[in-house]
N, C-alpha and C. Protein backbone atom coordinates (compact mmCIF):
# COMPACT_ATOMS: atom_id res chain seq x y z
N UNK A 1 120.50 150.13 168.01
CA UNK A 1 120.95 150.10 169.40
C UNK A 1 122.48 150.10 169.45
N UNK A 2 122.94 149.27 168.83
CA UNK A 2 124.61 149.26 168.40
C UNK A 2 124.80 150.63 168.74
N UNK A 3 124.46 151.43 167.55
CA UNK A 3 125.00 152.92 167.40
C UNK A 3 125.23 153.56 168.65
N UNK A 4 124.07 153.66 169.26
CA UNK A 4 123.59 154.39 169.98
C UNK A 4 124.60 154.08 171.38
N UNK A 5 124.85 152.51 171.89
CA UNK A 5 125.59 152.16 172.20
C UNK A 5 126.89 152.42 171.98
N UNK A 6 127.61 152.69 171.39
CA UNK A 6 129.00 152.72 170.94
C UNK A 6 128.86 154.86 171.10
N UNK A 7 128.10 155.27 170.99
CA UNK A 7 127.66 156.97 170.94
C UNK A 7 127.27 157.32 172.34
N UNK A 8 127.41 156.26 173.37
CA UNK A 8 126.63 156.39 174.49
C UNK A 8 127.29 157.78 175.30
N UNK A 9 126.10 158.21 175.55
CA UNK A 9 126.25 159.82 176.23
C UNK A 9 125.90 160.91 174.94
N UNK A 10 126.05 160.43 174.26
CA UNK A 10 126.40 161.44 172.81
C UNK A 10 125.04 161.35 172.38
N UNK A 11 124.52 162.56 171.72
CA UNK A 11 123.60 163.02 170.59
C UNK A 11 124.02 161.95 169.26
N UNK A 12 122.87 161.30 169.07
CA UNK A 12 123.34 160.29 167.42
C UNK A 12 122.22 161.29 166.57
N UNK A 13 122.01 162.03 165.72
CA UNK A 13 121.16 162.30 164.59
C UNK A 13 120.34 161.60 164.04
N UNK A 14 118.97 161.55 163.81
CA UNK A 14 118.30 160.87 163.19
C UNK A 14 118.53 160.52 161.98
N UNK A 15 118.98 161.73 161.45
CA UNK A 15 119.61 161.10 160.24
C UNK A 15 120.89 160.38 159.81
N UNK A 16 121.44 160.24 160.83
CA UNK A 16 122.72 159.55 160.48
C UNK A 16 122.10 158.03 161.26
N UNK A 17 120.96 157.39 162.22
CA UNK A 17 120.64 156.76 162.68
C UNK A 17 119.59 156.12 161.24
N UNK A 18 119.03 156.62 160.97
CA UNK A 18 118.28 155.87 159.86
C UNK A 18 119.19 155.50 158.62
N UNK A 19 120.38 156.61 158.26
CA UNK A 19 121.41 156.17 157.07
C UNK A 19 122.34 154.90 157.58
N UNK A 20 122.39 154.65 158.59
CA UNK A 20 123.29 153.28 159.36
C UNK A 20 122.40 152.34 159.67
N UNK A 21 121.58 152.33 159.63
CA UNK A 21 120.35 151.26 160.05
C UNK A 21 119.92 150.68 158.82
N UNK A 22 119.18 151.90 158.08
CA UNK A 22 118.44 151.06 157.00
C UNK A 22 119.07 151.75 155.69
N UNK A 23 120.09 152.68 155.66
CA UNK A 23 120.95 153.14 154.10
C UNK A 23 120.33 154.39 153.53
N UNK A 24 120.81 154.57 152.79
CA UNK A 24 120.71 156.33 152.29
C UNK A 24 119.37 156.55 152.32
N UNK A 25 118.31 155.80 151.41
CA UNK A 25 117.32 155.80 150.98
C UNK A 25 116.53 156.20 151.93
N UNK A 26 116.63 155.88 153.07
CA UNK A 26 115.57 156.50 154.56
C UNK A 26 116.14 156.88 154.80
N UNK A 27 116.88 158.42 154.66
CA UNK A 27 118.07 159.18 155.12
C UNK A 27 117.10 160.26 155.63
N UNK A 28 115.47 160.64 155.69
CA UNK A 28 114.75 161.47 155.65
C UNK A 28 113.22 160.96 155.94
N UNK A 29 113.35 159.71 156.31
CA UNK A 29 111.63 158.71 156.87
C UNK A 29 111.78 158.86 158.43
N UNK A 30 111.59 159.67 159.15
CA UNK A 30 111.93 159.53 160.76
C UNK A 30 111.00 158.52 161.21
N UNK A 31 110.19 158.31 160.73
CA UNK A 31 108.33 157.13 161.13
C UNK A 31 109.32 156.09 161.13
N UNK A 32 110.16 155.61 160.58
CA UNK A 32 110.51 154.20 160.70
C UNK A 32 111.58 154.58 162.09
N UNK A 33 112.02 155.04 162.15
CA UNK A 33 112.93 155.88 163.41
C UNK A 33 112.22 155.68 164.70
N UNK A 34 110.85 156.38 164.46
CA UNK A 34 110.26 156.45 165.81
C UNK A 34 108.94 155.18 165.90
N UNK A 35 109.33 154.03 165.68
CA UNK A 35 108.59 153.18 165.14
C UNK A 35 109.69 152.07 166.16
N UNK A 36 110.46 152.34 165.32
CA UNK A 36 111.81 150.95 166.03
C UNK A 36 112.15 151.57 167.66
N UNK A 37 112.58 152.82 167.92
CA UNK A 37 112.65 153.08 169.38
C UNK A 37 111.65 152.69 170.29
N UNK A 38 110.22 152.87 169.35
CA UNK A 38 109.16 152.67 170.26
C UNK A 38 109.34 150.94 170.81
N UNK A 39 109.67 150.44 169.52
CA UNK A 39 109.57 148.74 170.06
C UNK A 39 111.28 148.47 171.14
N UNK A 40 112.14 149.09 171.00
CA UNK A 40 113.01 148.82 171.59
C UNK A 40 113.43 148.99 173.35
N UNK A 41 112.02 150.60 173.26
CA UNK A 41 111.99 150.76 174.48
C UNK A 41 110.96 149.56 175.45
N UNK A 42 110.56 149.17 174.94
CA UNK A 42 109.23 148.42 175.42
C UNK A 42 109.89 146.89 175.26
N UNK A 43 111.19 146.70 175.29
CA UNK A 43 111.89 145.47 175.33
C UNK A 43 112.72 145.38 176.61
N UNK A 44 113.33 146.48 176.57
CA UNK A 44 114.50 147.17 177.17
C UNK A 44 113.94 148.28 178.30
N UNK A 45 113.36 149.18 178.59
CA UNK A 45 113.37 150.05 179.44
C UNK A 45 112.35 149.33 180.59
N UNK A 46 112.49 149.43 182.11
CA UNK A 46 111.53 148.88 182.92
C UNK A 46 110.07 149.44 182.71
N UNK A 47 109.92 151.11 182.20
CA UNK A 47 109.17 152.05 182.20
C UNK A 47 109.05 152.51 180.63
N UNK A 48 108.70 151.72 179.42
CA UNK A 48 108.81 152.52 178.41
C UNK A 48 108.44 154.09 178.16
N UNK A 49 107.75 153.99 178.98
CA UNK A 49 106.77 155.79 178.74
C UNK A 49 107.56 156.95 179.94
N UNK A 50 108.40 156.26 180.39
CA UNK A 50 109.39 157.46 181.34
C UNK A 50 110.84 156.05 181.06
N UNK A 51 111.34 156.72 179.70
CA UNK A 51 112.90 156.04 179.37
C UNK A 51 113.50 156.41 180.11
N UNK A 52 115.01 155.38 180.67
CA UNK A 52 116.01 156.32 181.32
C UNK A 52 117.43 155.85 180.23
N UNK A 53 117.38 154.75 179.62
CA UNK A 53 118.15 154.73 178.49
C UNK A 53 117.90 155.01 177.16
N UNK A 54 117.16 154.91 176.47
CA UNK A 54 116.91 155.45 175.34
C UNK A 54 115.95 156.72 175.26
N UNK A 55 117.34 157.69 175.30
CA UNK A 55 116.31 158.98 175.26
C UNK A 55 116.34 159.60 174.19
N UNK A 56 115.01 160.45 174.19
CA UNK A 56 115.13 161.17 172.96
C UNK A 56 115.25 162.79 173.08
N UNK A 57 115.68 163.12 172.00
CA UNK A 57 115.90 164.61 171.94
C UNK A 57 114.97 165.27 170.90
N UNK A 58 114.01 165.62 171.30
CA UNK A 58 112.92 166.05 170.00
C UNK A 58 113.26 166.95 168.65
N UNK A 59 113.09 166.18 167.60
CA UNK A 59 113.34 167.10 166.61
C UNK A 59 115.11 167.36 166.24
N UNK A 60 115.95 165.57 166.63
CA UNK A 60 117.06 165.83 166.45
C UNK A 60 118.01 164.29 166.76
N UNK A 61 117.37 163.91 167.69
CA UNK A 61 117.93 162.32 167.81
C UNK A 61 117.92 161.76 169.03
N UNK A 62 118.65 160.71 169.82
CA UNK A 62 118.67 159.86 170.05
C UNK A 62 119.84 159.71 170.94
N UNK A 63 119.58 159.56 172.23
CA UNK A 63 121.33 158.83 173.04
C UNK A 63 121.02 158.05 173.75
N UNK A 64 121.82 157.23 173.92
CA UNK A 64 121.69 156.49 174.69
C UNK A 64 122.89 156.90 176.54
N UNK A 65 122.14 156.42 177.62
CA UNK A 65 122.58 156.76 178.61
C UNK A 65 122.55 155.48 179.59
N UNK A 66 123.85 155.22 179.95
CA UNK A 66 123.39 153.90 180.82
C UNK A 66 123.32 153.74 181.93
């Protein structure tokens, strides 16, 4: 969320979102990617299943919009 936060408006990469989160090694696991958004939206969004801050961009990443 940090990231995404500090990137706000901006396209973050999945892969640069999993290499800052959890380190090189999941530089290429997106499941843990779309695993943690899922729980973050469902903390955070009033509507998890229609986000208006954590959106996604299929097949590429992640922005956040506030």
């Amino acid at each position: 969320l940090e990231v995404l936060i500090h990137n706000r408006g901006r396209l973050v990469s999945q892969r640069r979102l999993l290499q800052e989160v959890w380190g090189s090694s999941r530089g290429s696991q997106t499941n843990y990617l779309r695993v943690y958004m899922a729980h973050l939206r469902r903390k955070l969004e009033a509507d998890p299943s229609h986000p208006r801050h954590l959106i996604t961009v299929s097949g590429l990443g992640y922005r956040f919009e506030a």
